[in-house]
PDB file of N, CA and C in Angstrom:
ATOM      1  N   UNK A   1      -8.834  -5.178   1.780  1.00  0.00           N
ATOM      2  CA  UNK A   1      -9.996  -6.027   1.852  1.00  0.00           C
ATOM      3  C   UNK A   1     -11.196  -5.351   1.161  1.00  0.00           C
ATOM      4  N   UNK A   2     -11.016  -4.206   1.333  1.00  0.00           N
ATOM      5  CA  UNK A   2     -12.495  -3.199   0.957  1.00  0.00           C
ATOM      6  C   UNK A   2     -12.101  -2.720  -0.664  1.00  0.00           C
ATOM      7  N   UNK A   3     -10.937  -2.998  -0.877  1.00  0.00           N
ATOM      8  CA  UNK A   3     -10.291  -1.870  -2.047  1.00  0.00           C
ATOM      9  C   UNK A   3     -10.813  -0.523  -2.098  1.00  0.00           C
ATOM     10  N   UNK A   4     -10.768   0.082  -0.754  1.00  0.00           N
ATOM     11  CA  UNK A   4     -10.597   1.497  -0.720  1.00  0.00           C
ATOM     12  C   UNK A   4      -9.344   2.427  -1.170  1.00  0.00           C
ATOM     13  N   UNK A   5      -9.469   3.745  -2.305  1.00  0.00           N
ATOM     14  CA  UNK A   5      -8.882   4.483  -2.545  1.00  0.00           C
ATOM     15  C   UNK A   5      -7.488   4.812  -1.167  1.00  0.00           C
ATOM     16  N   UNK A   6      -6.338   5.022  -1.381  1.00  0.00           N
ATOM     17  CA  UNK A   6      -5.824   5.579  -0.266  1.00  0.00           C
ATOM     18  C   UNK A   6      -6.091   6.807   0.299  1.00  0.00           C
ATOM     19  N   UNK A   7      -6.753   7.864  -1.247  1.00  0.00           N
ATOM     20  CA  UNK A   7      -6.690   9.194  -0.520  1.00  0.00           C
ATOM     21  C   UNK A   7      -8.013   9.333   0.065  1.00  0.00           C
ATOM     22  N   UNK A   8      -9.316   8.147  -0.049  1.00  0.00           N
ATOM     23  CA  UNK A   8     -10.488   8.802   0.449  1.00  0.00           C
ATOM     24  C   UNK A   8     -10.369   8.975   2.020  1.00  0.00           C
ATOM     25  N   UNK A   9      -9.904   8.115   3.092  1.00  0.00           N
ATOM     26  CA  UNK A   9     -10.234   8.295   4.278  1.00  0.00           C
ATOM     27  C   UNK A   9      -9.800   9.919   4.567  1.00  0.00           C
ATOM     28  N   UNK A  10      -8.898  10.512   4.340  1.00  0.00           N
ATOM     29  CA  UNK A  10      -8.549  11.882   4.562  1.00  0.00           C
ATOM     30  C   UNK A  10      -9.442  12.915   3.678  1.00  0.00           C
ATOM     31  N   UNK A  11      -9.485  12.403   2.936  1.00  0.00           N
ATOM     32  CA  UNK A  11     -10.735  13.207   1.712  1.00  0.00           C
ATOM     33  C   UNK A  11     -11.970  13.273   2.787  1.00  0.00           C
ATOM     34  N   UNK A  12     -12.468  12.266   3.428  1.00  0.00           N
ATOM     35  CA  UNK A  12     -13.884  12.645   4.202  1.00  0.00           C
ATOM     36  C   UNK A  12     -13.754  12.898   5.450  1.00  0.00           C
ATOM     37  N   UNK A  13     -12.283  12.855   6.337  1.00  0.00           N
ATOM     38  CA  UNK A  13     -12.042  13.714   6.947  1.00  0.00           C
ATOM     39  C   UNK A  13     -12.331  15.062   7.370  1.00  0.00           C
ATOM     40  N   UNK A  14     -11.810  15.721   5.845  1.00  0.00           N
ATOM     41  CA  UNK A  14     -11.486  16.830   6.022  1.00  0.00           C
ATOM     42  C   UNK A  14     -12.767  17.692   5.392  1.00  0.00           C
ATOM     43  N   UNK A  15     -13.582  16.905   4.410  1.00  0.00           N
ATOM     44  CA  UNK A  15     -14.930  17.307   3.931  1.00  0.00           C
ATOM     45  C   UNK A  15     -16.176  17.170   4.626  1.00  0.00           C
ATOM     46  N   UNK A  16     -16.133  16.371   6.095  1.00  0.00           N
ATOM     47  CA  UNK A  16     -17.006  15.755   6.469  1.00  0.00           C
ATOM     48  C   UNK A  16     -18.173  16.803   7.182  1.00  0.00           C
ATOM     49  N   UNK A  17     -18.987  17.300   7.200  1.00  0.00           N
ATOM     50  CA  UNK A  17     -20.065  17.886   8.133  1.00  0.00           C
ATOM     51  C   UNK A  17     -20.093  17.104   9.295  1.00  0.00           C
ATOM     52  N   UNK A  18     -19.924  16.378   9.467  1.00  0.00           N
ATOM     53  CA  UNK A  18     -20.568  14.959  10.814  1.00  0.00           C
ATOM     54  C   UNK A  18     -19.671  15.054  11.004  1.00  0.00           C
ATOM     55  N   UNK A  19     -19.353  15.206  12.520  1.00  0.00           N
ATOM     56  CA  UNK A  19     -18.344  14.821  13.264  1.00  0.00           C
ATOM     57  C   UNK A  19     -18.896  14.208  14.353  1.00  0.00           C
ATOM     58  N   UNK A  20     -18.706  12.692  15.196  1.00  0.00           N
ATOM     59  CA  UNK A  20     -19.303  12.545  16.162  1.00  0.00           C
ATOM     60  C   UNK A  20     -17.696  11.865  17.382  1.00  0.00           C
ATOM     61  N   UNK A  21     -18.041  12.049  18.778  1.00  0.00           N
ATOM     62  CA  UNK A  21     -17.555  11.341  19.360  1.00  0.00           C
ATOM     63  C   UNK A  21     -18.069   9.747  20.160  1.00  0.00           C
ATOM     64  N   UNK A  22     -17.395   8.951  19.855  1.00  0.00           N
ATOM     65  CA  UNK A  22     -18.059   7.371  19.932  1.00  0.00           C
ATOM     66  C   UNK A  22     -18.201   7.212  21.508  1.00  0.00           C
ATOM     67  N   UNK A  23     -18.999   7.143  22.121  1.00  0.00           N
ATOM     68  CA  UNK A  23     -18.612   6.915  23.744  1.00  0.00           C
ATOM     69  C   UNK A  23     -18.482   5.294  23.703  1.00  0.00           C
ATOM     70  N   UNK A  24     -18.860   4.988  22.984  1.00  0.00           N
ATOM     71  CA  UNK A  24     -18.269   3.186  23.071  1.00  0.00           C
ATOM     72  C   UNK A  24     -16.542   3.039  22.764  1.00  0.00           C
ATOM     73  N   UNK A  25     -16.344   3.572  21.847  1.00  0.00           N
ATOM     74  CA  UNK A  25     -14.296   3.481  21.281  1.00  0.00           C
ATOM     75  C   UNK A  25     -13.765   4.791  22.000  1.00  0.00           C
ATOM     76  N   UNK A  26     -14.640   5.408  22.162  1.00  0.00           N
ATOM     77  CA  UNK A  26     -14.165   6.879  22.743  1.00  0.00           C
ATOM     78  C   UNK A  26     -13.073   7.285  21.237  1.00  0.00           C
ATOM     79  N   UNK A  27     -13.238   7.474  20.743  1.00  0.00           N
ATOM     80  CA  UNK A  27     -12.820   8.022  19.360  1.00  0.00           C
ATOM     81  C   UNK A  27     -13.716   8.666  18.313  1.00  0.00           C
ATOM     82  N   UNK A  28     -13.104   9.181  18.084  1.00  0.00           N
ATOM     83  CA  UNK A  28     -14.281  10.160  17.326  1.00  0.00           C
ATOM     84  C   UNK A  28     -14.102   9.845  15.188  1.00  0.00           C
ATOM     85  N   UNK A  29     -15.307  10.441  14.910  1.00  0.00           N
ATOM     86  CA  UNK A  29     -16.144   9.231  13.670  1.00  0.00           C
ATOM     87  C   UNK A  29     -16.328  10.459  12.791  1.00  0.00           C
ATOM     88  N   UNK A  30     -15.770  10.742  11.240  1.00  0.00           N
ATOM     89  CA  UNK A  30     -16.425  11.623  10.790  1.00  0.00           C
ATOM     90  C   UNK A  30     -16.849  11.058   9.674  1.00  0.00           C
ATOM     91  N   UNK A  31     -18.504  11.546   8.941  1.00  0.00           N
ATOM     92  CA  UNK A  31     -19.066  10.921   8.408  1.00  0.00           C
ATOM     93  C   UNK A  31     -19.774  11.899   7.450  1.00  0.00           C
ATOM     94  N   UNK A  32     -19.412  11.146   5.666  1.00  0.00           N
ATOM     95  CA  UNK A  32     -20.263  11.876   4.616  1.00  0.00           C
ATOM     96  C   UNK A  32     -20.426  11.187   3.836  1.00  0.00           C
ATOM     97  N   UNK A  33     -20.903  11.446   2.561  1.00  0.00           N
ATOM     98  CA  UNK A  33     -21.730  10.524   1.468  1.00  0.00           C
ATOM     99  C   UNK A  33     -20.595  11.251   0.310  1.00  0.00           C
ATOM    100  N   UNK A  34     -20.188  10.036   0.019  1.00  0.00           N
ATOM    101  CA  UNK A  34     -19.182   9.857  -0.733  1.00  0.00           C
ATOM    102  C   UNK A  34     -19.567   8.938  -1.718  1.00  0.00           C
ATOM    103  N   UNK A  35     -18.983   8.747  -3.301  1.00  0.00           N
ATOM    104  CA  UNK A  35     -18.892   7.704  -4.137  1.00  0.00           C
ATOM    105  C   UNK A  35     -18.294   6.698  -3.681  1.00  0.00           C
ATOM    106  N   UNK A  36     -18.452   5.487  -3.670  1.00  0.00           N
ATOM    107  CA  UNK A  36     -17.714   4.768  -3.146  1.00  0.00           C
ATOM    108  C   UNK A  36     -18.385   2.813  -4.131  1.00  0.00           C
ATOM    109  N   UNK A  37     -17.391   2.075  -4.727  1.00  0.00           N
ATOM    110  CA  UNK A  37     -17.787   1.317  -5.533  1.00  0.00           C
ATOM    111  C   UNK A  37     -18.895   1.413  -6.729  1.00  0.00           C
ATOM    112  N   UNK A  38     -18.912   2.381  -7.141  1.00  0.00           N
ATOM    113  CA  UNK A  38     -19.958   2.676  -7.706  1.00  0.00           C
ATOM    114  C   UNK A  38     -21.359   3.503  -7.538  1.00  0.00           C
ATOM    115  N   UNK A  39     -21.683   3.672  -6.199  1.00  0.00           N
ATOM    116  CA  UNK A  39     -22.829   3.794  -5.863  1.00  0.00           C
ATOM    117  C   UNK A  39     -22.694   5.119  -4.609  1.00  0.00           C
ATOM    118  N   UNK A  40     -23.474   5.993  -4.350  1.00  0.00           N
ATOM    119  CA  UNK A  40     -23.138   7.284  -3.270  1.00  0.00           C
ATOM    120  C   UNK A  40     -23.695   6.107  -2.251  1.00  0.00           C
ATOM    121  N   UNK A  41     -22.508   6.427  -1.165  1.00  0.00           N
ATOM    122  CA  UNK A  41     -22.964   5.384   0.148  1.00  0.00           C
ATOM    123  C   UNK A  41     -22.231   6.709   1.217  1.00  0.00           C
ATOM    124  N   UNK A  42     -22.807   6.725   2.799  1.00  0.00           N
ATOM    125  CA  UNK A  42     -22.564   6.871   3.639  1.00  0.00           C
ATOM    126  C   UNK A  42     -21.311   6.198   4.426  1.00  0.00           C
ATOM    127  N   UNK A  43     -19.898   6.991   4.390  1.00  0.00           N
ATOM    128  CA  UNK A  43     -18.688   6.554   4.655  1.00  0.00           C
ATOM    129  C   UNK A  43     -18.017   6.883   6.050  1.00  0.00           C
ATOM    130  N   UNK A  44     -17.884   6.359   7.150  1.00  0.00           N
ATOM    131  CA  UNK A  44     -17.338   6.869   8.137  1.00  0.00           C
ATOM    132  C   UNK A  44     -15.361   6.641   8.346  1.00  0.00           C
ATOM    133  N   UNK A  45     -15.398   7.605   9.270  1.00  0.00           N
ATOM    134  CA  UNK A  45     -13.535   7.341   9.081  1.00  0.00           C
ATOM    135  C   UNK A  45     -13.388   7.312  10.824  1.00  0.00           C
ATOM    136  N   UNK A  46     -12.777   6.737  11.391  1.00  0.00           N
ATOM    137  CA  UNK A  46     -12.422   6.306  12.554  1.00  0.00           C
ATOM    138  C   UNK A  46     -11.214   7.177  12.755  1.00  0.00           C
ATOM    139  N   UNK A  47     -11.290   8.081  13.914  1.00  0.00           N
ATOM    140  CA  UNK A  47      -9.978   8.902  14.161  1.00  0.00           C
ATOM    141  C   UNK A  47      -9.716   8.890  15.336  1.00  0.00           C
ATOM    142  N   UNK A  48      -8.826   9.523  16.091  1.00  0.00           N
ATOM    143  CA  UNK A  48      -7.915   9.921  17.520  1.00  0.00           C
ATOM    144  C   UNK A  48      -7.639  11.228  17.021  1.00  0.00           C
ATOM    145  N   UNK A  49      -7.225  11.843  18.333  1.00  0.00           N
ATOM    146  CA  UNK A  49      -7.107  12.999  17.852  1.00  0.00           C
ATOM    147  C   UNK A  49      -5.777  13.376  19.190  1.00  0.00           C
ATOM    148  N   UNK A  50      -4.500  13.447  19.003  1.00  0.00           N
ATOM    149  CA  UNK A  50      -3.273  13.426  19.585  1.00  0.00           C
ATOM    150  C   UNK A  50      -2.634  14.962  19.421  1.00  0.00           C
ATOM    151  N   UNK A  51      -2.432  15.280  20.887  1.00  0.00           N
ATOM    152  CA  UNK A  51      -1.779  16.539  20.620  1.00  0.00           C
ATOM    153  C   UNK A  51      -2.560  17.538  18.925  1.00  0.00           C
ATOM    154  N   UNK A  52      -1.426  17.734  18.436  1.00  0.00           N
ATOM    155  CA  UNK A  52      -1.465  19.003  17.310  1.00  0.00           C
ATOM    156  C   UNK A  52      -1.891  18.025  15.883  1.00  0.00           C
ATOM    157  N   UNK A  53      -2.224  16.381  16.083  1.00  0.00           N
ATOM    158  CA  UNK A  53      -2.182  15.599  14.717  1.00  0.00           C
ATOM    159  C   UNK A  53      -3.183  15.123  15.151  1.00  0.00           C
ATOM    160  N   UNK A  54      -4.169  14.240  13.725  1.00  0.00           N
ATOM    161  CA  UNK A  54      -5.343  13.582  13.608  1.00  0.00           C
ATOM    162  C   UNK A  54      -4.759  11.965  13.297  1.00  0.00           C
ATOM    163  N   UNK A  55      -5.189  10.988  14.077  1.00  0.00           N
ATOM    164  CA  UNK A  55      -4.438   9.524  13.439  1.00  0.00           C
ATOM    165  C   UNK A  55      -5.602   9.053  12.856  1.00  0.00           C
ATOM    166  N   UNK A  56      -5.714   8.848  11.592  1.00  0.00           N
ATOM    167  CA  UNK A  56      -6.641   7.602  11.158  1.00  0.00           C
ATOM    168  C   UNK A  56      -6.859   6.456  11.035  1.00  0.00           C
ATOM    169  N   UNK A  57      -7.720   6.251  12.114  1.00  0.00           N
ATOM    170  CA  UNK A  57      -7.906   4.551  12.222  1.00  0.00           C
ATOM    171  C   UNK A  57      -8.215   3.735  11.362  1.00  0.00           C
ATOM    172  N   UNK A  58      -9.487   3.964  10.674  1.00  0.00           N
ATOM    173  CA  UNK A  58      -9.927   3.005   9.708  1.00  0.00           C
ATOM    174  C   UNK A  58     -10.894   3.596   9.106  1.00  0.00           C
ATOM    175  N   UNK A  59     -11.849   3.337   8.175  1.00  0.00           N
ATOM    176  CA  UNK A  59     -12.994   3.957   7.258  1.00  0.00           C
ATOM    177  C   UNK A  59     -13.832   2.385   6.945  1.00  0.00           C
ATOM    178  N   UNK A  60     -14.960   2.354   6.834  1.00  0.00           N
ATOM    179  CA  UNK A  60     -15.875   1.697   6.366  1.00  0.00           C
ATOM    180  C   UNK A  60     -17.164   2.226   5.860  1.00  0.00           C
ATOM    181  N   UNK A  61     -18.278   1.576   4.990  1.00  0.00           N
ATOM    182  CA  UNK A  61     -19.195   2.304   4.537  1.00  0.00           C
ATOM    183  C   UNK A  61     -20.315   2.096   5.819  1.00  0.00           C
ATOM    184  N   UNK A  62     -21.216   2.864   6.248  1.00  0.00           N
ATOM    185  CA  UNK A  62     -21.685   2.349   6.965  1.00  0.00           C
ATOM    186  C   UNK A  62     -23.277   1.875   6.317  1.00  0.00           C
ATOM    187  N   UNK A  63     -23.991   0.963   7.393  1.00  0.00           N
ATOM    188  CA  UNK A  63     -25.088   0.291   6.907  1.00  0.00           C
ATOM    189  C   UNK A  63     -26.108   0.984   7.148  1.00  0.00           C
ATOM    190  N   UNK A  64     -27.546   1.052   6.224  1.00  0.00           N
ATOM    191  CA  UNK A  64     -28.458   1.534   6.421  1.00  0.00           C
ATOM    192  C   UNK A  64     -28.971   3.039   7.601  1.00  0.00           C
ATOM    193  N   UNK A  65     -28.830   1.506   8.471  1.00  0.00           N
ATOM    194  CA  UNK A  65     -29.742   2.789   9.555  1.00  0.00           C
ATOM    195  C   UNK A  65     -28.379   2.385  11.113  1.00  0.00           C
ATOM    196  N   UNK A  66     -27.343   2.126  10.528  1.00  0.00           N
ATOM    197  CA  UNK A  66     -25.670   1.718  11.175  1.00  0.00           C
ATOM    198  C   UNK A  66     -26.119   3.580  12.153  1.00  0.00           C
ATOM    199  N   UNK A  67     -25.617   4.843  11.509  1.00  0.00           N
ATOM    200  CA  UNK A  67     -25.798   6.151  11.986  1.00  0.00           C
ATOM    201  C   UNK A  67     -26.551   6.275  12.986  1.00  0.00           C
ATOM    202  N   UNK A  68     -27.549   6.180  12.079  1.00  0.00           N
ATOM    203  CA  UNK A  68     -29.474   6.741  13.263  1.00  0.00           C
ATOM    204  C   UNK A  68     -29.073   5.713  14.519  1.00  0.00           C
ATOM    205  N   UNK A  69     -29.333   4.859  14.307  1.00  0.00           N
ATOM    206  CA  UNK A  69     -29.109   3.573  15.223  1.00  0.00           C
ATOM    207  C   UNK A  69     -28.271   4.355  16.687  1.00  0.00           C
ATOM    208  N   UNK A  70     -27.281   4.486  16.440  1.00  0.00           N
ATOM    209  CA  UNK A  70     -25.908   5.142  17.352  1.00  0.00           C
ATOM    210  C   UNK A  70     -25.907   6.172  17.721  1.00  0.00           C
ATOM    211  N   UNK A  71     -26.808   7.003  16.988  1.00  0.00           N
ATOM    212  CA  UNK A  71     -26.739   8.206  17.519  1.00  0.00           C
ATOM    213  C   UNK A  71     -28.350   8.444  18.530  1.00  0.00           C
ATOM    214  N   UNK A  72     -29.112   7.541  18.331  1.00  0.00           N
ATOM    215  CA  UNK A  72     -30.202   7.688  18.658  1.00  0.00           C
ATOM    216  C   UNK A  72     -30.059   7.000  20.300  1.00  0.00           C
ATOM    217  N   UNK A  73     -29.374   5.903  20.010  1.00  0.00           N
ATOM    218  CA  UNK A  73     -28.790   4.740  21.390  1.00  0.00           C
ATOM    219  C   UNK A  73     -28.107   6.100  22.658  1.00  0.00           C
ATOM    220  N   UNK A  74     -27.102   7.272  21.785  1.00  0.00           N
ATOM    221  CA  UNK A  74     -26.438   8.037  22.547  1.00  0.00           C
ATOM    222  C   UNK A  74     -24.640   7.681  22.807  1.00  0.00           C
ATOM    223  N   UNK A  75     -25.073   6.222  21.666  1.00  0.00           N
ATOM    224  CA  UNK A  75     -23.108   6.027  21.518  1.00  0.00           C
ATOM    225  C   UNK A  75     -22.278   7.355  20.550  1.00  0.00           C
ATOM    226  N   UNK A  76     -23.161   7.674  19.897  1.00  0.00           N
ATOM    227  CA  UNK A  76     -22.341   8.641  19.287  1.00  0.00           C
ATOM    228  C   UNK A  76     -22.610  10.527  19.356  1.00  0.00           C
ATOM    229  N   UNK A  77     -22.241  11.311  19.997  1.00  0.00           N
ATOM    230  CA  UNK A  77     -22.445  12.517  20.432  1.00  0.00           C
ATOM    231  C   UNK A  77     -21.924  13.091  19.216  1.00  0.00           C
ATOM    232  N   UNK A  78     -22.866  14.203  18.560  1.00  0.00           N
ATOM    233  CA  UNK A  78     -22.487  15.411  17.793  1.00  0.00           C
ATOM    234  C   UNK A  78     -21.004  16.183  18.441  1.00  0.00           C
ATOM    235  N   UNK A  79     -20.388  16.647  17.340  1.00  0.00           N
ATOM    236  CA  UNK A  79     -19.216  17.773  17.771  1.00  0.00           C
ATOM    237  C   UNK A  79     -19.114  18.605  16.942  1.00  0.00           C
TER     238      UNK A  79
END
């Protein structure tokens, strides 16, 4: 739907500075500024984190002030 790359969600994974845990999904969110359609946008990746493996849920770009917003509310805790 997004025509996202396959390898980016693991690409900002594993590059990400931001790591947060969601107390709303209770899943945890890692988040960096990535190229993405053309333009550097703010990309989050939706994870679990199981035993000894990381599952990736999903990735979207996020909106504006989508971050501040969530983290400011207290849905999303630094890790």
């Amino acid at each position: 739907m997004r025509i996202i790359p396959r390898s980016l969600p693991l690409k900002i994974y594993r590059l990400a500075k931001e790591h947060y845990f969601d107390t709303g999904t209770l899943k945890h969110v890692a988040v960096t500024r990535t190229r993405f359609k053309g333009k550097m946008r703010e990309m989050a990746v939706v994870y679990r984190e199981e035993m000894e493996r990381v599952v990736l849920i999903t990735i979207h770009p996020l909106k504006i002030f989508q971050k501040t917003n969530r983290i400011k509310s207290g849905r999303w805790k630094r890790i």
